[in-house]
Protein backbone atom coordinates (compact mmCIF):
# COMPACT_ATOMS: atom_id res chain seq x y z
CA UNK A 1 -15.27 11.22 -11.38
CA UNK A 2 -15.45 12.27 -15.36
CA UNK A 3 -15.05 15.88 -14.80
CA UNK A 4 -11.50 15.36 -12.94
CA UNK A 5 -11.13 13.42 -16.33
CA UNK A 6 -12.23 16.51 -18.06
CA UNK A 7 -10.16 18.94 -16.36
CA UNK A 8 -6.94 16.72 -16.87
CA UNK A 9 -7.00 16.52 -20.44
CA UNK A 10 -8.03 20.18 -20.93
CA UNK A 11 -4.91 20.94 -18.36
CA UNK A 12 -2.54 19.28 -20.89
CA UNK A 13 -4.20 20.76 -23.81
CA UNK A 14 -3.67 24.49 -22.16
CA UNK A 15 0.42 23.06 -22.21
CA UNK A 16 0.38 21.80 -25.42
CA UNK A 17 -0.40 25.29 -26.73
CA UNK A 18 1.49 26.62 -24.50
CA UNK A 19 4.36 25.16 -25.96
CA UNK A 20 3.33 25.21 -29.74
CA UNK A 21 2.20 28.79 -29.70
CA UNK A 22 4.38 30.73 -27.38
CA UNK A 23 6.92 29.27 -25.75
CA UNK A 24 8.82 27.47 -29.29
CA UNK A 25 8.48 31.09 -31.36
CA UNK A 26 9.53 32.87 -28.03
CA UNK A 27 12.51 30.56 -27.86
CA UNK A 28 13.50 30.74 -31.27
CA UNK A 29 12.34 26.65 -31.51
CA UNK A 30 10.00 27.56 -34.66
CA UNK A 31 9.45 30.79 -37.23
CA UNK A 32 5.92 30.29 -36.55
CA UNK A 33 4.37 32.64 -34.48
CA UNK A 34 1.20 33.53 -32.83
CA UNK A 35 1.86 37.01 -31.38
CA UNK A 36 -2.63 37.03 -31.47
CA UNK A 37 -2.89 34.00 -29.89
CA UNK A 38 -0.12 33.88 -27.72
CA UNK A 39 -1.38 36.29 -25.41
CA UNK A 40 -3.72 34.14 -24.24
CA UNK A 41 -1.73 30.58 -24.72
CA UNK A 42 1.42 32.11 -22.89
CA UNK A 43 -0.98 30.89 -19.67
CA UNK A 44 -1.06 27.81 -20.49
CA UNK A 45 1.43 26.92 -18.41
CA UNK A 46 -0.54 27.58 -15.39
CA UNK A 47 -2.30 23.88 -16.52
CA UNK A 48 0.62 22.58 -14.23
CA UNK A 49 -0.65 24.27 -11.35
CA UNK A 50 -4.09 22.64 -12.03
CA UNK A 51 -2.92 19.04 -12.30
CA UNK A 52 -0.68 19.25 -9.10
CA UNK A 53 -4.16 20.16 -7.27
CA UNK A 54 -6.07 17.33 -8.95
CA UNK A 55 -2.90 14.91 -7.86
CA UNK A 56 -3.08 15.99 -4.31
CA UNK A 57 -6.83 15.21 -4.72
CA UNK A 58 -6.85 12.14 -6.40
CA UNK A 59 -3.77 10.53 -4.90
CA UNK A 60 -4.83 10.71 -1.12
CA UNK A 61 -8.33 9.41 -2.53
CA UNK A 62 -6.84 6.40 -3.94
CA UNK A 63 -4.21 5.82 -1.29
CA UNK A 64 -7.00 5.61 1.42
CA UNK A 65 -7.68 2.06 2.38
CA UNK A 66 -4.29 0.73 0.92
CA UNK A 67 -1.26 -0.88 2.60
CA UNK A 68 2.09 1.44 1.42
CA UNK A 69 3.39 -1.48 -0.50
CA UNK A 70 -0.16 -1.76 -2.26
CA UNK A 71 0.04 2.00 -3.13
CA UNK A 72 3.77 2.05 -4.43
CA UNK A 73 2.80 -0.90 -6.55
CA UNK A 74 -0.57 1.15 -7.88
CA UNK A 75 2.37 4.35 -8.65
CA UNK A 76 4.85 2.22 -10.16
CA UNK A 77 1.98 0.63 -12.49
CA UNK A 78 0.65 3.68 -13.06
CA UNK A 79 3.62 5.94 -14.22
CA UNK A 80 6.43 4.10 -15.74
CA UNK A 81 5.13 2.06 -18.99
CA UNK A 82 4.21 5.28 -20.82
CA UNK A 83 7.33 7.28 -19.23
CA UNK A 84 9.73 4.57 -20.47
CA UNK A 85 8.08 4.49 -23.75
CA UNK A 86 7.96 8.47 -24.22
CA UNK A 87 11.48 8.89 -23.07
CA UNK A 88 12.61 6.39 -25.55
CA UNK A 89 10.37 7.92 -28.30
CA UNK A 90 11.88 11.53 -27.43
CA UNK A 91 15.38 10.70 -26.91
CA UNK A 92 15.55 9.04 -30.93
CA UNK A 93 13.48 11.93 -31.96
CA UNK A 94 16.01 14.05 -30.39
CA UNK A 95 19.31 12.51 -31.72
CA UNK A 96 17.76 11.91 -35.03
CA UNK A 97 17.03 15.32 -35.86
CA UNK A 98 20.31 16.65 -34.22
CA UNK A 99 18.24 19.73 -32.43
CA UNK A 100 18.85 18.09 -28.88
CA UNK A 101 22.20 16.05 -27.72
CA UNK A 102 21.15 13.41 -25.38
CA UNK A 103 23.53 10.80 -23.74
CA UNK A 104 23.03 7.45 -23.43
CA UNK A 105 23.82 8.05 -19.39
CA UNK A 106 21.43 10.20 -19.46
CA UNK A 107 18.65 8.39 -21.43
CA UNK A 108 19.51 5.49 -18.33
CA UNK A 109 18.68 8.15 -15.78
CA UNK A 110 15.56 9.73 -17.07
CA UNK A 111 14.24 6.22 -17.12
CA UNK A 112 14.07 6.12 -13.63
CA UNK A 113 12.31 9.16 -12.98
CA UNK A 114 14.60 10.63 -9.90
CA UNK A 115 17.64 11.96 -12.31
CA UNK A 116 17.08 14.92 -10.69
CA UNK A 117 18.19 13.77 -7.62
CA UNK A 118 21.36 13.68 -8.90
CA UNK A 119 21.76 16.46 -10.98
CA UNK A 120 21.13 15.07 -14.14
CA UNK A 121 18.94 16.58 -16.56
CA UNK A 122 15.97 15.66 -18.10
CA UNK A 123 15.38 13.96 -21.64
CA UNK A 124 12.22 16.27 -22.31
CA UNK A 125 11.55 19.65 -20.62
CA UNK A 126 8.39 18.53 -18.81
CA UNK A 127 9.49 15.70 -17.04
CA UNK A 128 10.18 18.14 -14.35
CA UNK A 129 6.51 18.07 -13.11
CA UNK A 130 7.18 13.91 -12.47
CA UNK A 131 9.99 15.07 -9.92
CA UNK A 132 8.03 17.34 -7.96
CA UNK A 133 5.18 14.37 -8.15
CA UNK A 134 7.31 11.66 -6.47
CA UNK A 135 8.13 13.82 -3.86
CA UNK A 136 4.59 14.52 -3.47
CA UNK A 137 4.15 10.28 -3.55
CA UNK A 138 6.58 10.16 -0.42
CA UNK A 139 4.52 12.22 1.98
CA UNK A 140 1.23 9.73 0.65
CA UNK A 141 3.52 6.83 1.42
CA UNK A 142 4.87 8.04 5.06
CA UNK A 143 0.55 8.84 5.80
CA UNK A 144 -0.16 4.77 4.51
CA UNK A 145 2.25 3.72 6.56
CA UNK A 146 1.36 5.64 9.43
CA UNK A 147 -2.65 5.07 8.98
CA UNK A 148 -4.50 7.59 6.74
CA UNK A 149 -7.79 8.79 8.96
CA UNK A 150 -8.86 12.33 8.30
CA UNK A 151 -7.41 14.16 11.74
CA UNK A 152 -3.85 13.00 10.49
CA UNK A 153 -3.99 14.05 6.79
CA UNK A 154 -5.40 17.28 8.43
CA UNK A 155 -2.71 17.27 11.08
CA UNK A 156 0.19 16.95 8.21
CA UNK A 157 -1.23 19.95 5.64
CA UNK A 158 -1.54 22.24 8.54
CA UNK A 159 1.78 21.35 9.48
CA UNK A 160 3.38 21.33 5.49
CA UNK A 161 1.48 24.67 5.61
CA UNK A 162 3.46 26.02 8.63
CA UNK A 163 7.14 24.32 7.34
CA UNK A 164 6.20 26.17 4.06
CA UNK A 165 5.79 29.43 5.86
CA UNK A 166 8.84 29.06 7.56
CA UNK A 167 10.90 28.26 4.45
CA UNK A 168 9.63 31.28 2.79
CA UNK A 169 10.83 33.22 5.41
CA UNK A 170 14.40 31.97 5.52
CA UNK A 171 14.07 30.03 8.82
CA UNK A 172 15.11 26.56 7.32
CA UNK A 173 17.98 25.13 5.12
CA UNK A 174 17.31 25.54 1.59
CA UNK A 175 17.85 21.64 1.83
CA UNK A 176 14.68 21.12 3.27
CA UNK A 177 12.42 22.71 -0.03
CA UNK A 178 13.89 19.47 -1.30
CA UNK A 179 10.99 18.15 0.51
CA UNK A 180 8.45 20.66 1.15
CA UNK A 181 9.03 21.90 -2.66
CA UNK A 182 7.21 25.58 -1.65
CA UNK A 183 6.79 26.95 -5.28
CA UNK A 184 3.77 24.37 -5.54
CA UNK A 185 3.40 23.12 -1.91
CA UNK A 186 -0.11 24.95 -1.69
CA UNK A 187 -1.69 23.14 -4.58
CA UNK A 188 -1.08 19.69 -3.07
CA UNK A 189 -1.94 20.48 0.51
CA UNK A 190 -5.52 22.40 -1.16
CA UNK A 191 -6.16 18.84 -3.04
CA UNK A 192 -5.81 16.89 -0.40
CA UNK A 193 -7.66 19.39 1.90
CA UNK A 194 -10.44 18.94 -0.89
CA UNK A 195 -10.66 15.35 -0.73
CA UNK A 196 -11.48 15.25 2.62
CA UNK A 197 -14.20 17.76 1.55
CA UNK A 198 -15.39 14.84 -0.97
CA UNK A 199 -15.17 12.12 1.25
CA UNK A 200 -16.55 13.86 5.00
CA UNK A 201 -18.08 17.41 3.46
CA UNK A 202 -16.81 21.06 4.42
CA UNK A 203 -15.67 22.09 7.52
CA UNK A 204 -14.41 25.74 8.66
CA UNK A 205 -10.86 24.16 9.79
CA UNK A 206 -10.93 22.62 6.03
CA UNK A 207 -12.27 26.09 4.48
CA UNK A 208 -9.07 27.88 6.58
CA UNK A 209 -6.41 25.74 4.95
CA UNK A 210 -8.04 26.22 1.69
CA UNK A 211 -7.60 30.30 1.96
CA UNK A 212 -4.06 30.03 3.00
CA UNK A 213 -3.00 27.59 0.31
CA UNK A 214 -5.11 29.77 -2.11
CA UNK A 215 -3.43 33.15 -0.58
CA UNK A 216 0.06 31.08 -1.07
CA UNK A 217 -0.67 29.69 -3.78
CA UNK A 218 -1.55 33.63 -5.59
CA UNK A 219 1.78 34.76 -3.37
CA UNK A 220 4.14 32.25 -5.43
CA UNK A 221 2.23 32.52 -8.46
CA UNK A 222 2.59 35.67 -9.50
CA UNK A 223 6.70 35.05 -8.08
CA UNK A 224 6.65 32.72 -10.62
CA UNK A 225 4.72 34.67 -13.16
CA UNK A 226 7.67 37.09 -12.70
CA UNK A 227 10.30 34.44 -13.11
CA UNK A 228 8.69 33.19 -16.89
CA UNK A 229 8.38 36.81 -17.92
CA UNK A 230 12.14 37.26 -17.26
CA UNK A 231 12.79 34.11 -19.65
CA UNK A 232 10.40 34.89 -22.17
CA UNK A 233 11.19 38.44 -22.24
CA UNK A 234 7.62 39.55 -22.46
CA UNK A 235 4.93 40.48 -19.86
CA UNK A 236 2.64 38.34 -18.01
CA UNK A 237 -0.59 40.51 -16.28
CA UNK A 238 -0.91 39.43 -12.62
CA UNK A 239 -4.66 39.99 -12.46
CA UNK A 240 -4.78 36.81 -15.12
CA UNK A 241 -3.08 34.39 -13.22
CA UNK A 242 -4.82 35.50 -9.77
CA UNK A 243 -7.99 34.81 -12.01
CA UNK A 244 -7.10 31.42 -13.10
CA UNK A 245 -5.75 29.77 -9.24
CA UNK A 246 -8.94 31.23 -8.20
CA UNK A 247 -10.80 29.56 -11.20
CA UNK A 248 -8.55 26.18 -10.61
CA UNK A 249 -9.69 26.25 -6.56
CA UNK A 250 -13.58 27.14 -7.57
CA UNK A 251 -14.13 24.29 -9.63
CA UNK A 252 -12.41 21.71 -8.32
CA UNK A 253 -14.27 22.98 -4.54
CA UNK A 254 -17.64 22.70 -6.81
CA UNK A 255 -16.10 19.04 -7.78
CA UNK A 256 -15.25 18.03 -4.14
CA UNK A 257 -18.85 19.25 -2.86
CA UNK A 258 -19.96 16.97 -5.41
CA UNK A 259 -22.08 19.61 -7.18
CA UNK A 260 -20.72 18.51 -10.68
CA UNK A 261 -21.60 15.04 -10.55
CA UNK A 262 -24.48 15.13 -13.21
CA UNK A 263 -22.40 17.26 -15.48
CA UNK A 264 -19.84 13.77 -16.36
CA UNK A 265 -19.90 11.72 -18.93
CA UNK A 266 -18.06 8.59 -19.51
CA UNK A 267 -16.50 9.67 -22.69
CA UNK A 268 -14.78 12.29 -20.50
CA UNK A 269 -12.66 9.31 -19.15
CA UNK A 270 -11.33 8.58 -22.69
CA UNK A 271 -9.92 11.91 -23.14
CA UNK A 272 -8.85 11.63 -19.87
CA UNK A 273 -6.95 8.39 -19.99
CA UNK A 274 -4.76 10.51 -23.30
CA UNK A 275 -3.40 13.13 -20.92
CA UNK A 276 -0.46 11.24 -19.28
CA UNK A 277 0.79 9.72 -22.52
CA UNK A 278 0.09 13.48 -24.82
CA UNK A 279 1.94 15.63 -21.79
CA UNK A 280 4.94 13.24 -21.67
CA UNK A 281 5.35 13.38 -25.89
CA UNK A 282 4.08 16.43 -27.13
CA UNK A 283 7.18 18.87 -26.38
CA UNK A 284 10.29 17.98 -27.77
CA UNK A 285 9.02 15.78 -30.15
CA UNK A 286 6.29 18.69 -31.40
CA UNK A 287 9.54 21.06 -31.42
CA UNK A 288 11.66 19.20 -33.79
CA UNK A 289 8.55 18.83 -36.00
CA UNK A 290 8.01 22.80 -35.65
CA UNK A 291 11.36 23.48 -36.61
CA UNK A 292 11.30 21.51 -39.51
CA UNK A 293 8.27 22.35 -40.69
CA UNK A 294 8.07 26.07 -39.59
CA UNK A 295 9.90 27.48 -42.83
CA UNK A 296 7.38 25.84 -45.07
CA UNK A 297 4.24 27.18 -43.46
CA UNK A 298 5.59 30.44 -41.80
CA UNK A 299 4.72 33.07 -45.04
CA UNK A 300 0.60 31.97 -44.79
CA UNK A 301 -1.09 32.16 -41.08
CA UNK A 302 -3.80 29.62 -42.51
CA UNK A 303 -0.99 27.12 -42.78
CA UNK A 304 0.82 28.02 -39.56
CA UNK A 305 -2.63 27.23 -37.71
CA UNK A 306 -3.04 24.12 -40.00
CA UNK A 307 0.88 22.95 -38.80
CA UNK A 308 -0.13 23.39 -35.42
CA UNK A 309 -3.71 21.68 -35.01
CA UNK A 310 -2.00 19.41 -37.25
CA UNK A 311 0.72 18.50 -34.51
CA UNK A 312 -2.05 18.67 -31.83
CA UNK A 313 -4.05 15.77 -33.50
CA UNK A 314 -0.85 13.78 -33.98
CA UNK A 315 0.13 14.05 -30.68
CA UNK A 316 -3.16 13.09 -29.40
CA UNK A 317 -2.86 9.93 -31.67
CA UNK A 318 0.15 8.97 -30.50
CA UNK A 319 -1.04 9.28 -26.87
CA UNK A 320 -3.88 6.75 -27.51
CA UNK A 321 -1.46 4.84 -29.29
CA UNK A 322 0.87 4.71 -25.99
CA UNK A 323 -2.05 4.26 -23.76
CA UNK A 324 -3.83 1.24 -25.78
CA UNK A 325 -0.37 -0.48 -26.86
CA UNK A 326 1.63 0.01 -23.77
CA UNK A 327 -0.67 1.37 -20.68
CA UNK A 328 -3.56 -1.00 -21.10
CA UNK A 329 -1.34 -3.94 -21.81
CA UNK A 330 1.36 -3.48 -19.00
CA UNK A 331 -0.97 -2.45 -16.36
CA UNK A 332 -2.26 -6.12 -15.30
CA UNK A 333 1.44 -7.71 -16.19
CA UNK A 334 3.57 -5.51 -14.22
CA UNK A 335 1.15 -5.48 -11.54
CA UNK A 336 1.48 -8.69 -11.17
CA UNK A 337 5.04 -8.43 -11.01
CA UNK A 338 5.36 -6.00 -8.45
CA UNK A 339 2.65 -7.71 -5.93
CA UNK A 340 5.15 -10.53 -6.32
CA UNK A 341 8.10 -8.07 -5.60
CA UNK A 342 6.32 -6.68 -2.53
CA UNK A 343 4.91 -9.65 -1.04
CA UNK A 344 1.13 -8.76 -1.40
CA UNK A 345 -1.59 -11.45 -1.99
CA UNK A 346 -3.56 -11.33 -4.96
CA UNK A 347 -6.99 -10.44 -4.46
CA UNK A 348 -9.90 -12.78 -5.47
CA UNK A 349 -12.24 -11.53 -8.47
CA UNK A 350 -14.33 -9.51 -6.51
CA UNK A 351 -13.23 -9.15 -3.89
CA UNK A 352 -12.43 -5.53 -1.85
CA UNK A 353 -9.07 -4.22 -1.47
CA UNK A 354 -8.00 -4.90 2.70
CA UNK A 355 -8.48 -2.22 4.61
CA UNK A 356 -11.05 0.25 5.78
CA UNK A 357 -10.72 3.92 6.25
CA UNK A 358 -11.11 5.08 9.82
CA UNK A 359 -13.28 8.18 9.78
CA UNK A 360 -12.34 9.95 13.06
């Protein structure tokens, strides 16, 4: 599907200027500002909120059909090479310039992706996203290893639905948002309500948990909204980010009905296949460069813009670089590794995957 393609690498690109053009000057990262600009890139953030809906779409699509060892492995191959490689790159950046003290326990931990876990913080400031992911990943795995059919995905988002209610209302340990994770719950339950839209079309039970996760999803929002506006010191307008979750539901609905299909293109898949690699490097990495450079460029505009679409383009290059050297390369190798790890068979040339999706 080239449009979720699309929408993935312009979702990174909305957080890359989100970063480079608000949040560094608003920090005190950078002298370069963009007080024009940033009223409009300070939403950029809300390109999380997009790719956590195209993950809950995408990762129930792919996990359909596949044992839970056979969809661990497909994670596994999928994340880590360019997160090893990006938390390496950051971490020398980091010491190296002096602007960010990183230990070398700590460098250990990020590499495995679930420091949080235990408290310990992350190399690079997005790398919180890949926490809230994995716990995502465990309520895919616990469906594959029950049977994914459409009544039980349907089953578990209205009941994640109902726990998230109930957390919000204070009638369940704070322990259990571990879990549930409620600030972004919504967004995962409305992509996987959406691919059961792609795969078996619309259905008024389907439309119902799409309002509630959207009606959630504008409740926490704006909470959160509030939250970034208390760090940043500066307003954020609520009708703007009610716009934009209702823009993020709209078209990916218009993608899961299928009614964007002739608007792809392949290229879109090339852009597409940068946005892992350019999220994981572009913010720490870009900062250090914005603080260095900053002073030199921060008396012209002209230059300011050239130091940032500058740092955009490099970033971007890198990415490839990550995802031709390291992603491409590693994907087929560690695969194989990990089939061996897990016990599963290697499939002839060919050949479909085992398993076929009940559709009751």
């Amino acid at each position: 599907m080239y449009e979720i393609d699309l929408l993935r690498i312009l979702a990174a690109v909305a957080v890359v200027f989100f970063h480079y053009t608000f949040s560094a000057w608003m920090q005190g990262e950078t002298p370069v500002e963009f007080p024009v600009f940033g009223e409009l890139s300070r939403y950029g953030y809300l390109g999380v909120d997009l790719f956590f809906v195209i993950s809950g779409f995408v990762v129930l699509l792919s996990a359909w059909g596949r044992s839970p060892q056979q969809f661990v492995v497909s994670r596994i191959v999928r994340l880590y090479p360019a997160f090893w490689v990006a938390v390496t790159i950051t971490a020398v950046v980091s010491v190296v310039s002096g602007k960010y003290a990183i230990s070398v326990f700590q460098y250990l931990a990020n590499l495995t992706m679930v420091n949080a876990a235990v408290n310990v913080e992350n190399v690079d400031v997005v790398y919180w996203t890949l926490w809230a992911e994995i716990r995502f990943y465990l309520v895919i795995f616990v469906l594959a290893l029950i049977g994914i059919t459409r009544r039980r995905v349907l089953l578990t988002l209205w009941g994640w639905l109902a726990l998230t209610g109930l957390m919000q209302l204070g009638l369940l340990p704070g322990a259990a948002d571990l879990l549930l994770q409620t600030t972004f719950s919504h967004y995962f339950i409305a992509g996987m309500a959406l691919s059961i839209v792609y795969r078996y079309g619309m259905t008024w039970e389907i439309a119902a948990i799409l309002l509630l996760s959207y009606a959630n999803a504008v409740y926490r929002g704006l909470g959160f909204a509030a939250d970034v506006a208390d760090r940043y010191h500066t307003p954020f307008h609520g009708w703007v980010i009610i716009a934009t979750i209702w823009a993020i539901f709209m078209v990916m609905l218009l993608i899961a009905l299928k009614a964007t299909s002739s608007l792809g293109r392949p290229w879109f898949s090339v852009a597409g296949s940068l946005t892992y690699p350019l999220y994981l490097v572009h913010a720490h990495v870009g900062f250090v460069l914005l603080a260095w450079a900053g002073p030199l460029v921060e008396s012209s505009p002209v230059l300011e813009w050239l130091l940032v679409l500058a740092l955009v383009v490099g970033m971007g290059a890198l990415a490839y670089v990550i995802h031709v050297l390291v992603e491409r390369p590693s994907a087929t190798k560690l695969k194989r590794v990990m089939n061996k790890i897990f016990r599963i068979p290697e499939r002839p040339a060919g050949r479909p995957a085992a398993g076929t999706p009940v559709t009751r």
